[in-house]
PDB file of N, CA and C in Angstrom:
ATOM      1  N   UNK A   1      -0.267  48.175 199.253  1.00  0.00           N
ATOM      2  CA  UNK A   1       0.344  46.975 199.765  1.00  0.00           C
ATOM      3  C   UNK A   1      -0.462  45.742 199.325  1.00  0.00           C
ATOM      4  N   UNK A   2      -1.796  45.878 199.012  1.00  0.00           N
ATOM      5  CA  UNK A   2      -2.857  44.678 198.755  1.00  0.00           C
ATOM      6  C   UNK A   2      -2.651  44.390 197.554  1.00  0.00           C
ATOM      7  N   UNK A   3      -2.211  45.267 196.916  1.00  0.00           N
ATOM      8  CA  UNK A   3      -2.097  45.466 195.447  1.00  0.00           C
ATOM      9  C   UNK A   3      -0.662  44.273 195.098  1.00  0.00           C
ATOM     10  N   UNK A   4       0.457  44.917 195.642  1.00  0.00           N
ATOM     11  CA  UNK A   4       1.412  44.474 195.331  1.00  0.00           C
ATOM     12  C   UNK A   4       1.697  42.931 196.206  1.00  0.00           C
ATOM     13  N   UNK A   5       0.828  42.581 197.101  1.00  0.00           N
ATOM     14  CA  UNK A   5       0.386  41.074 197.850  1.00  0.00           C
ATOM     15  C   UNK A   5      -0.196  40.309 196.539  1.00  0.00           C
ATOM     16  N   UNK A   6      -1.032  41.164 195.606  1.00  0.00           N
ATOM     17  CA  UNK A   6      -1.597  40.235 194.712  1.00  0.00           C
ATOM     18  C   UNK A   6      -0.805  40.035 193.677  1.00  0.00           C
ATOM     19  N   UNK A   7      -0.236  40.743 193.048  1.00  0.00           N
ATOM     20  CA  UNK A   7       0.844  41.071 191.730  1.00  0.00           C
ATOM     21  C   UNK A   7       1.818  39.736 192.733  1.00  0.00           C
ATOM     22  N   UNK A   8       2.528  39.909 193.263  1.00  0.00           N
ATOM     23  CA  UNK A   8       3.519  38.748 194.088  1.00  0.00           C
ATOM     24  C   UNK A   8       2.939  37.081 194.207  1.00  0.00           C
ATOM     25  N   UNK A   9       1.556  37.434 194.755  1.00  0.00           N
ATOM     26  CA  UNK A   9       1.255  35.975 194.539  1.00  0.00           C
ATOM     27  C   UNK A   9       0.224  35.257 193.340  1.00  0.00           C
ATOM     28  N   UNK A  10       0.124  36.228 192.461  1.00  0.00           N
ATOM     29  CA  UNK A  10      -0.376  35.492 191.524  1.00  0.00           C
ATOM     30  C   UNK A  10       0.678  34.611 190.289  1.00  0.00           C
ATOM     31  N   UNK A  11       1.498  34.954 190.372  1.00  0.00           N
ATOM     32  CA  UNK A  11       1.913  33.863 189.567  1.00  0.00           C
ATOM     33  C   UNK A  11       2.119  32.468 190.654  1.00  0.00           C
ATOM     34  N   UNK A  12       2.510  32.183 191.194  1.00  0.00           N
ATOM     35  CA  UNK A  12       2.262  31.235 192.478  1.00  0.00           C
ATOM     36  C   UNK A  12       0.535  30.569 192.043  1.00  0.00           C
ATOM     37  N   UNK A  13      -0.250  31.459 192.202  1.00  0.00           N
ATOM     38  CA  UNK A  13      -1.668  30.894 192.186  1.00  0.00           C
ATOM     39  C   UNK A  13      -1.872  30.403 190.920  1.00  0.00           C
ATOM     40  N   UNK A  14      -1.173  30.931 189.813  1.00  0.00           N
ATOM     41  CA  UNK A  14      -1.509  30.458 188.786  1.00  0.00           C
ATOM     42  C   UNK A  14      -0.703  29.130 188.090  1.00  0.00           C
ATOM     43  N   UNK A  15       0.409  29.097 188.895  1.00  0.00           N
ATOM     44  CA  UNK A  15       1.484  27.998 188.629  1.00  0.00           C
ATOM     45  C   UNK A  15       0.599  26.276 189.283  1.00  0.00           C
ATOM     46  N   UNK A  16       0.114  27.024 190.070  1.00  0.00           N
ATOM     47  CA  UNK A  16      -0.457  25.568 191.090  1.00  0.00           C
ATOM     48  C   UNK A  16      -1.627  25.498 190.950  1.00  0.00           C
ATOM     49  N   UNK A  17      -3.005  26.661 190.275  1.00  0.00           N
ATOM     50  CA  UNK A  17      -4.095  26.519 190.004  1.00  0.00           C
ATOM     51  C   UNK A  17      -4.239  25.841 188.211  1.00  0.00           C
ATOM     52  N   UNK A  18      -3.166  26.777 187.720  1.00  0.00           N
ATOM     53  CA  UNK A  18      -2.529  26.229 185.978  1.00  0.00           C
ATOM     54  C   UNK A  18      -3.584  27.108 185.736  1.00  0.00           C
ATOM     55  N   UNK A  19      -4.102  26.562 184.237  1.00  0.00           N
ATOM     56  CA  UNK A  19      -5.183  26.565 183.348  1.00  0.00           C
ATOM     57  C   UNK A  19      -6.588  26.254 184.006  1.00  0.00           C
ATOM     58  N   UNK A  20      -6.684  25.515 185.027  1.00  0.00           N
ATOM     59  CA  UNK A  20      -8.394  25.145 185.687  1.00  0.00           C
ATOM     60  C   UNK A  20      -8.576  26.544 185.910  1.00  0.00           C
ATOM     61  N   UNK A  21      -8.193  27.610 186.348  1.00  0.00           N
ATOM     62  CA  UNK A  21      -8.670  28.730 186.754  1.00  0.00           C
ATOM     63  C   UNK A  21      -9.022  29.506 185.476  1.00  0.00           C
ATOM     64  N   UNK A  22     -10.141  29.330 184.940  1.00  0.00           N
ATOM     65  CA  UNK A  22     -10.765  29.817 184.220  1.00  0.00           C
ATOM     66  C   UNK A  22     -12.102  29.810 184.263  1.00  0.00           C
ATOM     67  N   UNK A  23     -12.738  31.146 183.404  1.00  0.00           N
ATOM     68  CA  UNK A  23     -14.477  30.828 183.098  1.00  0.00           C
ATOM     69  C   UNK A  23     -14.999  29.873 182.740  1.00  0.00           C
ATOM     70  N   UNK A  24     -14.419  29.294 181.992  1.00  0.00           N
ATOM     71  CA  UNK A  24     -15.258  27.974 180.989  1.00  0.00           C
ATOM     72  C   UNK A  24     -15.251  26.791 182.448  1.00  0.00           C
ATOM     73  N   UNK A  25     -14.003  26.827 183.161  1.00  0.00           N
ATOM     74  CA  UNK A  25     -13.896  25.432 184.255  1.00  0.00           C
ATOM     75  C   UNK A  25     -14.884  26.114 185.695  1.00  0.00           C
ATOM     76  N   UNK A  26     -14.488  27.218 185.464  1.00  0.00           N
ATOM     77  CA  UNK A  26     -15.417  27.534 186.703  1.00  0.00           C
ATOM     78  C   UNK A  26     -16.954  27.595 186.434  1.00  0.00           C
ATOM     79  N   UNK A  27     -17.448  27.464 185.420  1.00  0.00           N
ATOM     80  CA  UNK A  27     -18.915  27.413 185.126  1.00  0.00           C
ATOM     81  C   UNK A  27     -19.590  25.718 185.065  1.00  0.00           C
ATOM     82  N   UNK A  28     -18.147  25.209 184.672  1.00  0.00           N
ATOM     83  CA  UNK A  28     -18.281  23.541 184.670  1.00  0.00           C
ATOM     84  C   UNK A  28     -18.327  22.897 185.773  1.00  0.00           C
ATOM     85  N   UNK A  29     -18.198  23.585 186.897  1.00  0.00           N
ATOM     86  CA  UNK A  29     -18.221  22.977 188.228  1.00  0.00           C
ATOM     87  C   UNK A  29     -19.472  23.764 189.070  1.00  0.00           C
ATOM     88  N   UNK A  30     -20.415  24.301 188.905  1.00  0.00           N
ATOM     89  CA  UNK A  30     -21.752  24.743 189.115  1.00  0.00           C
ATOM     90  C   UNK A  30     -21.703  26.623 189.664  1.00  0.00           C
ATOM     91  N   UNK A  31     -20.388  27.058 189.534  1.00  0.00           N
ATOM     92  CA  UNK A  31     -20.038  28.071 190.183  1.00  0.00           C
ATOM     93  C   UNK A  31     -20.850  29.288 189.083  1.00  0.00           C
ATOM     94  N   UNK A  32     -21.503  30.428 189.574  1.00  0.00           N
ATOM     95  CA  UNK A  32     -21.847  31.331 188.724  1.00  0.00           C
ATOM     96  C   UNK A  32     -20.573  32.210 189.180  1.00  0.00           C
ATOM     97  N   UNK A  33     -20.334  32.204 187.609  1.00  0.00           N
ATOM     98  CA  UNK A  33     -19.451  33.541 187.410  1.00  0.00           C
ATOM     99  C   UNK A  33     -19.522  34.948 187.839  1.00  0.00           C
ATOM    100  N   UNK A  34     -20.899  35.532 187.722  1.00  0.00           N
ATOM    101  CA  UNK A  34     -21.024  36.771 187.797  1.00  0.00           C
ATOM    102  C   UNK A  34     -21.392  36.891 189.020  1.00  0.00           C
ATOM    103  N   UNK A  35     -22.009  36.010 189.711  1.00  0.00           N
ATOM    104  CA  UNK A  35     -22.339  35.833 190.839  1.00  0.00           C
ATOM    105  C   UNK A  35     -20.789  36.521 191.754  1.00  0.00           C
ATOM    106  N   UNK A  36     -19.795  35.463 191.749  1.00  0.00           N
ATOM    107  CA  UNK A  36     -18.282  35.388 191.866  1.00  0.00           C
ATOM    108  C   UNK A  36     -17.637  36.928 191.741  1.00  0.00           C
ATOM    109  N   UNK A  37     -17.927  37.534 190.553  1.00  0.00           N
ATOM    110  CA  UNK A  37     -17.148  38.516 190.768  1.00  0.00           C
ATOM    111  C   UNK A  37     -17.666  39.517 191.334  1.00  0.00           C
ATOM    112  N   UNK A  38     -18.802  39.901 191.573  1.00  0.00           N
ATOM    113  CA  UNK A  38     -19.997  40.362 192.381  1.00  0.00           C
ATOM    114  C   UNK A  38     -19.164  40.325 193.960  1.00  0.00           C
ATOM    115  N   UNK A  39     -19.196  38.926 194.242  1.00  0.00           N
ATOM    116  CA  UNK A  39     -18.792  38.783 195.774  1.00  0.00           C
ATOM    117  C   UNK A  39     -17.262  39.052 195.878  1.00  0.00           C
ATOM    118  N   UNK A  40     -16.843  39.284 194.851  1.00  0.00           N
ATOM    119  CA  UNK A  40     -14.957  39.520 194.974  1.00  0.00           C
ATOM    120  C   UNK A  40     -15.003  41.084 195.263  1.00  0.00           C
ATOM    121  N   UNK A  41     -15.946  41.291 194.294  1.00  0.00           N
ATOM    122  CA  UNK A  41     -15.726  43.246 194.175  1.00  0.00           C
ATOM    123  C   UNK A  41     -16.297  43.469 195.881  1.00  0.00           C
ATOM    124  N   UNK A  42     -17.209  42.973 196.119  1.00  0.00           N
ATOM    125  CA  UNK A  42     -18.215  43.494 197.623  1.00  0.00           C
ATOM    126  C   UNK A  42     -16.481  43.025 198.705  1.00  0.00           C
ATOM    127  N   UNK A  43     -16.339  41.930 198.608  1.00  0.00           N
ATOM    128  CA  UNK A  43     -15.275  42.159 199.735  1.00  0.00           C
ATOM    129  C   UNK A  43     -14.463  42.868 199.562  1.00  0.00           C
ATOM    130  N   UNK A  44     -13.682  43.304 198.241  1.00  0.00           N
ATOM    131  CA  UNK A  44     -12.261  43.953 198.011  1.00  0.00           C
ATOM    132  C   UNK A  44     -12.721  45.267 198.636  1.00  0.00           C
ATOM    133  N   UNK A  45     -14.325  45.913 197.924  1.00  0.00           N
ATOM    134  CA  UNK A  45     -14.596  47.240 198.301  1.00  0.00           C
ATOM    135  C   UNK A  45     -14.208  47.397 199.990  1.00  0.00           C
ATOM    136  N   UNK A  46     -15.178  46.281 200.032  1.00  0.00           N
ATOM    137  CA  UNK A  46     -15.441  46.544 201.748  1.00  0.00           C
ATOM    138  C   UNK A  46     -13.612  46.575 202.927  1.00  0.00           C
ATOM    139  N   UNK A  47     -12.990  46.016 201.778  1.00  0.00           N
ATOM    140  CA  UNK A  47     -11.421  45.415 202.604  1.00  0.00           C
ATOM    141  C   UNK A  47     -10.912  47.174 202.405  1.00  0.00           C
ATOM    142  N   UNK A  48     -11.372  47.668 201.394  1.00  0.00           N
ATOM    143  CA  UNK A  48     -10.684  48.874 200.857  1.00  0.00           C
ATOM    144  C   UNK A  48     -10.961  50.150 201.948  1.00  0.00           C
ATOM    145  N   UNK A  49     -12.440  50.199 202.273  1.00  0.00           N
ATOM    146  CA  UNK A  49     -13.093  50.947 202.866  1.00  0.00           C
ATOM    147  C   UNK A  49     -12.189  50.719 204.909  1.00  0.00           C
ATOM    148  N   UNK A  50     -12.628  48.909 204.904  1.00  0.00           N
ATOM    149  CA  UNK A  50     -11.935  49.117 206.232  1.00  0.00           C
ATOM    150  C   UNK A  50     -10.662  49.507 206.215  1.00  0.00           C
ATOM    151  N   UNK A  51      -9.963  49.372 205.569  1.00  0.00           N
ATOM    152  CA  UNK A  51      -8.829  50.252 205.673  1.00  0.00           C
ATOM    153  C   UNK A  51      -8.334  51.356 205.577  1.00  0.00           C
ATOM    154  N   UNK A  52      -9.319  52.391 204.858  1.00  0.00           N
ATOM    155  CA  UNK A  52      -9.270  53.541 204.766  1.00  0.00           C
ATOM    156  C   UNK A  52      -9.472  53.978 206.547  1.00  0.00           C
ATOM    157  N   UNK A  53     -10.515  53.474 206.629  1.00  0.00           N
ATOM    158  CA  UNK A  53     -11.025  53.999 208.113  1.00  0.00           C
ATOM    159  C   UNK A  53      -9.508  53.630 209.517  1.00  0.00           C
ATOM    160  N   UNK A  54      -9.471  52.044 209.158  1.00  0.00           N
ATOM    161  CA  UNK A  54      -7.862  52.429 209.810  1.00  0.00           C
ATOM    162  C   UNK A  54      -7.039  52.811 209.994  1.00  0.00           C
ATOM    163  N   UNK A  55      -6.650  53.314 208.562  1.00  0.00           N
ATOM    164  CA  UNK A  55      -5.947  54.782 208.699  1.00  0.00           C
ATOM    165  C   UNK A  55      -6.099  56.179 208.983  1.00  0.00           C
ATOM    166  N   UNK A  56      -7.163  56.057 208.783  1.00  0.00           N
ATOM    167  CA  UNK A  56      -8.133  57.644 209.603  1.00  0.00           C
ATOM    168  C   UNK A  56      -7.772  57.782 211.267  1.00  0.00           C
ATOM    169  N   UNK A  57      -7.869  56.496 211.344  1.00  0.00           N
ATOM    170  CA  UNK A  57      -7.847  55.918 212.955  1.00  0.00           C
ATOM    171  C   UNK A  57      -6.644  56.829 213.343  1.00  0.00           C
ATOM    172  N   UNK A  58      -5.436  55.557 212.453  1.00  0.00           N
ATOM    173  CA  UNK A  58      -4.282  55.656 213.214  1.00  0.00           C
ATOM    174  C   UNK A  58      -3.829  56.996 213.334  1.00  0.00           C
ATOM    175  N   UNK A  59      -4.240  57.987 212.161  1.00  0.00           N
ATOM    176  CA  UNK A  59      -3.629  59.070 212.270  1.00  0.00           C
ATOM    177  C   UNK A  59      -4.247  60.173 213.937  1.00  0.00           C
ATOM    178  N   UNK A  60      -5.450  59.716 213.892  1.00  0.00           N
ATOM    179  CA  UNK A  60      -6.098  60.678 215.232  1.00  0.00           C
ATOM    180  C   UNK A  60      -5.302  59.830 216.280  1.00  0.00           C
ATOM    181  N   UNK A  61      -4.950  58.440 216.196  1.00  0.00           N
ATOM    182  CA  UNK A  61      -4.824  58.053 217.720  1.00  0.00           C
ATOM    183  C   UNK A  61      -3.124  56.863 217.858  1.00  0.00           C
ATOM    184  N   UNK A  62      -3.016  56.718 218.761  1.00  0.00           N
ATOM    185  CA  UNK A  62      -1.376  56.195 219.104  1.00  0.00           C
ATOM    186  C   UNK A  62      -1.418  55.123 218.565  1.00  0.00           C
ATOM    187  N   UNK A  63      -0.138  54.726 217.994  1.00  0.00           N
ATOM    188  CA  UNK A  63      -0.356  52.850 217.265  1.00  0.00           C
ATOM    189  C   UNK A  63      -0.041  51.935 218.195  1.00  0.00           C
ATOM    190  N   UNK A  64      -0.114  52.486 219.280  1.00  0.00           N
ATOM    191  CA  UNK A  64      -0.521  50.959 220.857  1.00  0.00           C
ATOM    192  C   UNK A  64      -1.762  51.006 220.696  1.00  0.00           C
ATOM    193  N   UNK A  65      -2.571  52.569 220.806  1.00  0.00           N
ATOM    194  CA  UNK A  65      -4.099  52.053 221.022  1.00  0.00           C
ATOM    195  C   UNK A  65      -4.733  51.295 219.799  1.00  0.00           C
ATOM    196  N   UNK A  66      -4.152  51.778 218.954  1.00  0.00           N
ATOM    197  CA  UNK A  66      -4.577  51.469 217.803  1.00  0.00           C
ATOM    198  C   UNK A  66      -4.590  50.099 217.391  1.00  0.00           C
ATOM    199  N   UNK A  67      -3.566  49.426 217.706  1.00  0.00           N
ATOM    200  CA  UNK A  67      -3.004  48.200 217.826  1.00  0.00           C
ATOM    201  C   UNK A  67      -3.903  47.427 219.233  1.00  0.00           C
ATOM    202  N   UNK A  68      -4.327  47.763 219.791  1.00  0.00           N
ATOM    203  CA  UNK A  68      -5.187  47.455 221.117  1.00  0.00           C
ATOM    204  C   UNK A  68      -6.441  47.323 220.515  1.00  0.00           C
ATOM    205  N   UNK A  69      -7.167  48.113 220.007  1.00  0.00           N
ATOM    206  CA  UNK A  69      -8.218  48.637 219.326  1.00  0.00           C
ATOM    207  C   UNK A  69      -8.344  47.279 218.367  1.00  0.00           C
ATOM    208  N   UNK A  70      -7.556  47.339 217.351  1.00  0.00           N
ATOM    209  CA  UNK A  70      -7.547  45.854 216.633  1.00  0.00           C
ATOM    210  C   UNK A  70      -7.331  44.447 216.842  1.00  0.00           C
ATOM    211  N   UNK A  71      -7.297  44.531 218.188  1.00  0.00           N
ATOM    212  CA  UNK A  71      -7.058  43.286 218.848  1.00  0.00           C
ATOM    213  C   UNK A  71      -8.326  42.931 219.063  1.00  0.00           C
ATOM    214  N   UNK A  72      -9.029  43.993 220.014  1.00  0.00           N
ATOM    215  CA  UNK A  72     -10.530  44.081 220.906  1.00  0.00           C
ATOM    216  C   UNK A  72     -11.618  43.621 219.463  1.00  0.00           C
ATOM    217  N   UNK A  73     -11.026  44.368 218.419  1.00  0.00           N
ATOM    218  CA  UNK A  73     -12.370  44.246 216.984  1.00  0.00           C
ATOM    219  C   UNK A  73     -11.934  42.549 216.954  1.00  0.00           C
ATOM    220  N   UNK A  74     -10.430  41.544 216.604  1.00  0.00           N
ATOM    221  CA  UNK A  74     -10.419  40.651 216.464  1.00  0.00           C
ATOM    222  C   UNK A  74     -11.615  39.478 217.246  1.00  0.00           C
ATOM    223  N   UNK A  75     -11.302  39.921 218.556  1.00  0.00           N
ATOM    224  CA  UNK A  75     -11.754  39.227 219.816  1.00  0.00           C
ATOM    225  C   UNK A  75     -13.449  39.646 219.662  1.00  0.00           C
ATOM    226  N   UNK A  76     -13.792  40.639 218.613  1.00  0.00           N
ATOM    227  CA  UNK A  76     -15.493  40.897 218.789  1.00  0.00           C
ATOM    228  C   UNK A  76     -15.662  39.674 217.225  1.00  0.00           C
ATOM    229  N   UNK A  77     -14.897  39.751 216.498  1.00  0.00           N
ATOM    230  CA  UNK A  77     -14.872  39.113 215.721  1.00  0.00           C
ATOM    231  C   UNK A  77     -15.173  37.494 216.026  1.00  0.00           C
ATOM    232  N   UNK A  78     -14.230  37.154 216.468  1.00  0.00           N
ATOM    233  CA  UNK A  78     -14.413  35.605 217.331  1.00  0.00           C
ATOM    234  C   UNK A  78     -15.228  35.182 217.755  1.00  0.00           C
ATOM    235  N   UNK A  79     -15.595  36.090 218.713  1.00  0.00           N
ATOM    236  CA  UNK A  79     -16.962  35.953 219.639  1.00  0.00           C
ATOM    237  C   UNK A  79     -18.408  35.977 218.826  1.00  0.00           C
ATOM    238  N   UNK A  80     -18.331  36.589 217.660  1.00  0.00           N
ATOM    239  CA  UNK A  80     -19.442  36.781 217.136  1.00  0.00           C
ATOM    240  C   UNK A  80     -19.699  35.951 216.546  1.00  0.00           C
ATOM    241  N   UNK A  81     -18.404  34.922 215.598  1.00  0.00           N
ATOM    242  CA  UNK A  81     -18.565  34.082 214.553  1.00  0.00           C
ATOM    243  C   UNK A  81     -18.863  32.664 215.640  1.00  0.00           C
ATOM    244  N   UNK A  82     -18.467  32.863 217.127  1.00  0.00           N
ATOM    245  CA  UNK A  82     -18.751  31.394 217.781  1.00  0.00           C
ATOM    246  C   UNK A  82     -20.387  31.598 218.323  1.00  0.00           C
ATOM    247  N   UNK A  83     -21.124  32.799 218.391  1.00  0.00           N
ATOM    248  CA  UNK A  83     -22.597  32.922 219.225  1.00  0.00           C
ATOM    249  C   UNK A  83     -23.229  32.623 217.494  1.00  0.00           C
ATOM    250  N   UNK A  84     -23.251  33.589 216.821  1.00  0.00           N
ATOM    251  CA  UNK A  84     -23.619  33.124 215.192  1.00  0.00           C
ATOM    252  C   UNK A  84     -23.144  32.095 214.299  1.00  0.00           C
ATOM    253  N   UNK A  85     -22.391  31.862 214.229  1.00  0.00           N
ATOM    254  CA  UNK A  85     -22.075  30.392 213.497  1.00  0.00           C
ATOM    255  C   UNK A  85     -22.109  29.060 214.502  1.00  0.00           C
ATOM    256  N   UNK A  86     -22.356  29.173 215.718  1.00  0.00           N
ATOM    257  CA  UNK A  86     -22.172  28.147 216.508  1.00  0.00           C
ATOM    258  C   UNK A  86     -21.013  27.285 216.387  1.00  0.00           C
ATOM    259  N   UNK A  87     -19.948  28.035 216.426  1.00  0.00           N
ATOM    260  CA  UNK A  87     -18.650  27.268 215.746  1.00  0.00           C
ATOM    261  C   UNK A  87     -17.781  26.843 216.883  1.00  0.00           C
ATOM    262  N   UNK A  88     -17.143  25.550 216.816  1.00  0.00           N
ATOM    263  CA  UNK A  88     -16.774  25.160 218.243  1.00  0.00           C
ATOM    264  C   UNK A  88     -15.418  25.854 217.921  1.00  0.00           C
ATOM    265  N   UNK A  89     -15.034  26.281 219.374  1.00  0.00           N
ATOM    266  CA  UNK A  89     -13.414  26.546 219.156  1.00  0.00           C
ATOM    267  C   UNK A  89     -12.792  25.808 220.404  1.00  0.00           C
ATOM    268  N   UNK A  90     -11.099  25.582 220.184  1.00  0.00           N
ATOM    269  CA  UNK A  90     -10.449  24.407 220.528  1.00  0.00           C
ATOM    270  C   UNK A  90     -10.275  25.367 221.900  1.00  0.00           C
ATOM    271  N   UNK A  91      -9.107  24.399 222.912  1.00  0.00           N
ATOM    272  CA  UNK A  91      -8.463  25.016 223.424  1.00  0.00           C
ATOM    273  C   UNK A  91      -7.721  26.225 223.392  1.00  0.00           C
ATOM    274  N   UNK A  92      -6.588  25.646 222.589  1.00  0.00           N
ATOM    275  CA  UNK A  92      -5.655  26.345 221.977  1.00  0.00           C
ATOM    276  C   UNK A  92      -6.246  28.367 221.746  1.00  0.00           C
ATOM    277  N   UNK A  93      -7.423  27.744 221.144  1.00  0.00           N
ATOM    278  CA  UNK A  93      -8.519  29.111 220.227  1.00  0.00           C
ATOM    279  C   UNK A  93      -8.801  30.270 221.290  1.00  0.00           C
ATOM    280  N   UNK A  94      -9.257  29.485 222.287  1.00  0.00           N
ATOM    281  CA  UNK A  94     -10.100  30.155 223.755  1.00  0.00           C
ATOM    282  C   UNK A  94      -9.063  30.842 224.053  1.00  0.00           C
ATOM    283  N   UNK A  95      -7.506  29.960 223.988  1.00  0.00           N
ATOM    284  CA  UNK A  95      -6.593  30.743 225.347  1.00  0.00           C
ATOM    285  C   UNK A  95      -6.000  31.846 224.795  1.00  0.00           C
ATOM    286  N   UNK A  96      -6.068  31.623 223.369  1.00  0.00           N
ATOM    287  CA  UNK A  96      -5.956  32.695 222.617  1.00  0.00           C
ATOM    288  C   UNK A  96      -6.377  34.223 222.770  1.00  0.00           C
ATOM    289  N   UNK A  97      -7.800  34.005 222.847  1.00  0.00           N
ATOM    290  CA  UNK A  97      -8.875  34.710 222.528  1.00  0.00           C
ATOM    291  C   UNK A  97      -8.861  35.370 224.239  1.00  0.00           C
ATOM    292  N   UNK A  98      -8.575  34.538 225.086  1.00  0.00           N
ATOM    293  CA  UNK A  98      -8.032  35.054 226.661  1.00  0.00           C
ATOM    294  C   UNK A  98      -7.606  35.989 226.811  1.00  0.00           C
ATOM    295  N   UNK A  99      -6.273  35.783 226.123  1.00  0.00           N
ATOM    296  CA  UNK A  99      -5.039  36.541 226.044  1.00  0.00           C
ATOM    297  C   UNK A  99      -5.185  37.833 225.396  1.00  0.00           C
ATOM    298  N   UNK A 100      -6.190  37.901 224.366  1.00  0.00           N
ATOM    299  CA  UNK A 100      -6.683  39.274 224.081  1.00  0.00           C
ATOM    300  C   UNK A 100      -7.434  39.848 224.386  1.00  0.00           C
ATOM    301  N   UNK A 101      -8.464  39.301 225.447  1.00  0.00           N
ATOM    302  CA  UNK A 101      -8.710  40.309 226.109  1.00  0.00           C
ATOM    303  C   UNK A 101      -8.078  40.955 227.367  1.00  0.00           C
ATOM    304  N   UNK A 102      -7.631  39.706 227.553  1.00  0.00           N
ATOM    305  CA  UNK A 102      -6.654  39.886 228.470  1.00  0.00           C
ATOM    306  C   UNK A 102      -5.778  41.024 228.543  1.00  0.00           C
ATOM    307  N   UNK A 103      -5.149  41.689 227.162  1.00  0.00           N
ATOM    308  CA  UNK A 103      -4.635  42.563 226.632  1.00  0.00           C
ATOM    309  C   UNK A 103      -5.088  43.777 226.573  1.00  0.00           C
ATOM    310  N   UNK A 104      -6.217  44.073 226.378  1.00  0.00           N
ATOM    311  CA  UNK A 104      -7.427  44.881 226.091  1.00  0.00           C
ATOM    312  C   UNK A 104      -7.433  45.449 227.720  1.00  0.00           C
ATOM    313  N   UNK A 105      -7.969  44.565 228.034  1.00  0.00           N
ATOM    314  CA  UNK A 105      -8.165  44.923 229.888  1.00  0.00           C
ATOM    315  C   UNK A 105      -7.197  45.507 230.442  1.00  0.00           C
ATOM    316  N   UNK A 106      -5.855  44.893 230.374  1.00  0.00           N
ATOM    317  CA  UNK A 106      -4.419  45.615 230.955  1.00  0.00           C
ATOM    318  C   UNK A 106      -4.591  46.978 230.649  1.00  0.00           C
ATOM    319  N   UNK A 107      -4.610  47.044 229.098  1.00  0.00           N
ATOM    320  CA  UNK A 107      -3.849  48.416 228.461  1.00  0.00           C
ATOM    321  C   UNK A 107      -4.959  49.506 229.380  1.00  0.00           C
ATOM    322  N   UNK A 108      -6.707  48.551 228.972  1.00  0.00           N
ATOM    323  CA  UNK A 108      -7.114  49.871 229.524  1.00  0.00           C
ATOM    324  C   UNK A 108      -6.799  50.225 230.985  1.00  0.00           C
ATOM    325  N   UNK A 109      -6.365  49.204 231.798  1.00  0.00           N
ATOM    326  CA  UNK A 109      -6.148  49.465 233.177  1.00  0.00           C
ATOM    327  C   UNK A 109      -5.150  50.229 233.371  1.00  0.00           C
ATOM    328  N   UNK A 110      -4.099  50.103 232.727  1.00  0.00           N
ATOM    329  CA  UNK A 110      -2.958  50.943 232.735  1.00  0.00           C
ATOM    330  C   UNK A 110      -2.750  52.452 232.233  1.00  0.00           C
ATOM    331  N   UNK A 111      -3.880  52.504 231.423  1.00  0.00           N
ATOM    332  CA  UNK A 111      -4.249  54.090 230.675  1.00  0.00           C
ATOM    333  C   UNK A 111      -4.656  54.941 231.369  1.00  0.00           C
ATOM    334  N   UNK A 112      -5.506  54.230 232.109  1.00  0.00           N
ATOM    335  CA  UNK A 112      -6.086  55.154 233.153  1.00  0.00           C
ATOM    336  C   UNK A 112      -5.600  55.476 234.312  1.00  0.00           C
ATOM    337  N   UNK A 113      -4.224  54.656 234.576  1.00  0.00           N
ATOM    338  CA  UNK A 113      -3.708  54.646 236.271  1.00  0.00           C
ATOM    339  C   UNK A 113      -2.252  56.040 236.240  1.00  0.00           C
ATOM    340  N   UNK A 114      -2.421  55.723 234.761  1.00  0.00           N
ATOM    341  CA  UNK A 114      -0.923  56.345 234.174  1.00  0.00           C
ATOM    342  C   UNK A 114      -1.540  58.021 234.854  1.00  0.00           C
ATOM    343  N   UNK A 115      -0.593  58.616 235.621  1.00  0.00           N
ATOM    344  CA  UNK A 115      -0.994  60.349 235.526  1.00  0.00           C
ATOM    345  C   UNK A 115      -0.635  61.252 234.520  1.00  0.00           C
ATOM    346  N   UNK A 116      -1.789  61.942 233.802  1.00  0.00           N
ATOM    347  CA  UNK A 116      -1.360  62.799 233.172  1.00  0.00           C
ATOM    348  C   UNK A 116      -0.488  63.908 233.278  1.00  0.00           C
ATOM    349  N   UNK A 117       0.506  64.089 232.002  1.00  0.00           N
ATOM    350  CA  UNK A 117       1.578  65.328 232.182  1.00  0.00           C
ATOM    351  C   UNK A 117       0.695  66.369 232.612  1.00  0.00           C
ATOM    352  N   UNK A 118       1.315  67.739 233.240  1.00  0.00           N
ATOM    353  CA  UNK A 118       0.996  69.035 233.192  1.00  0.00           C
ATOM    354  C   UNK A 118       1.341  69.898 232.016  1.00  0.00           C
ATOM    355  N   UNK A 119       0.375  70.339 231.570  1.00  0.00           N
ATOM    356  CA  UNK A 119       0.899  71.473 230.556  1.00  0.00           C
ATOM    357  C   UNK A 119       1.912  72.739 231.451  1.00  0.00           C
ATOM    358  N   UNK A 120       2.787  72.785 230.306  1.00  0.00           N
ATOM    359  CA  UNK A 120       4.151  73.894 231.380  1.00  0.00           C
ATOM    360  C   UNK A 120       3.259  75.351 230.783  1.00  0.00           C
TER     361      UNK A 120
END
């Protein structure tokens, strides 16, 4: 799917980036190249890897929890980039960020209240 996200929007990127998107312009503006593709490959790997593992996930476990589960990583996400980056977030951001845990909390409250079937 990442694959075919990129094949789809690269002509787009290249219509509105043109010709500047090149080695020669990207070296002219202080950017190291190798540096660059270095950090493209480390995220793609790493995007590749988390997703492998998400699918490992989903297959052992339900796509509510699963979907719950990726909410809770979002919301560790947030939280981490506002204690480490010291990054202000708005209103809007917080009530957001509420609301998922908010989400998180329900499901688990409700998981646990739910009675389990009997095996027949």
């Amino acid at each position: 799917m990442t694959v075919m996200a990129f094949l789809l929007s690269a002509p787009l990127m290249l219509s509105i980036g043109g010709i500047k998107f090149n080695p020669s312009y990207l070296q002219s503006t202080g950017i190291n190249i190798k540096e660059l593709f270095m950090k493209a490959a480390l995220a793609g790997a790493c995007f590749h890897f988390y997703q492998q593992v998400s699918y490992s996930l989903l297959a052992r476990m339900s796509p509510i929890t699963h979907s719950v589960a990726n909410s809770l990583k979002c919301v560790v996400v947030i939280m981490s980039s506002v204690i480490f980056f010291i990054t202000q977030i708005s209103p809007i951001n917080a009530l957001g960020t509420g609301m998922a845990v908010a989400r998180v909390f329900l499901y688990s409250r409700l998981k646990r209240a739910k009675p389990k079937a009997k095996a027949a």
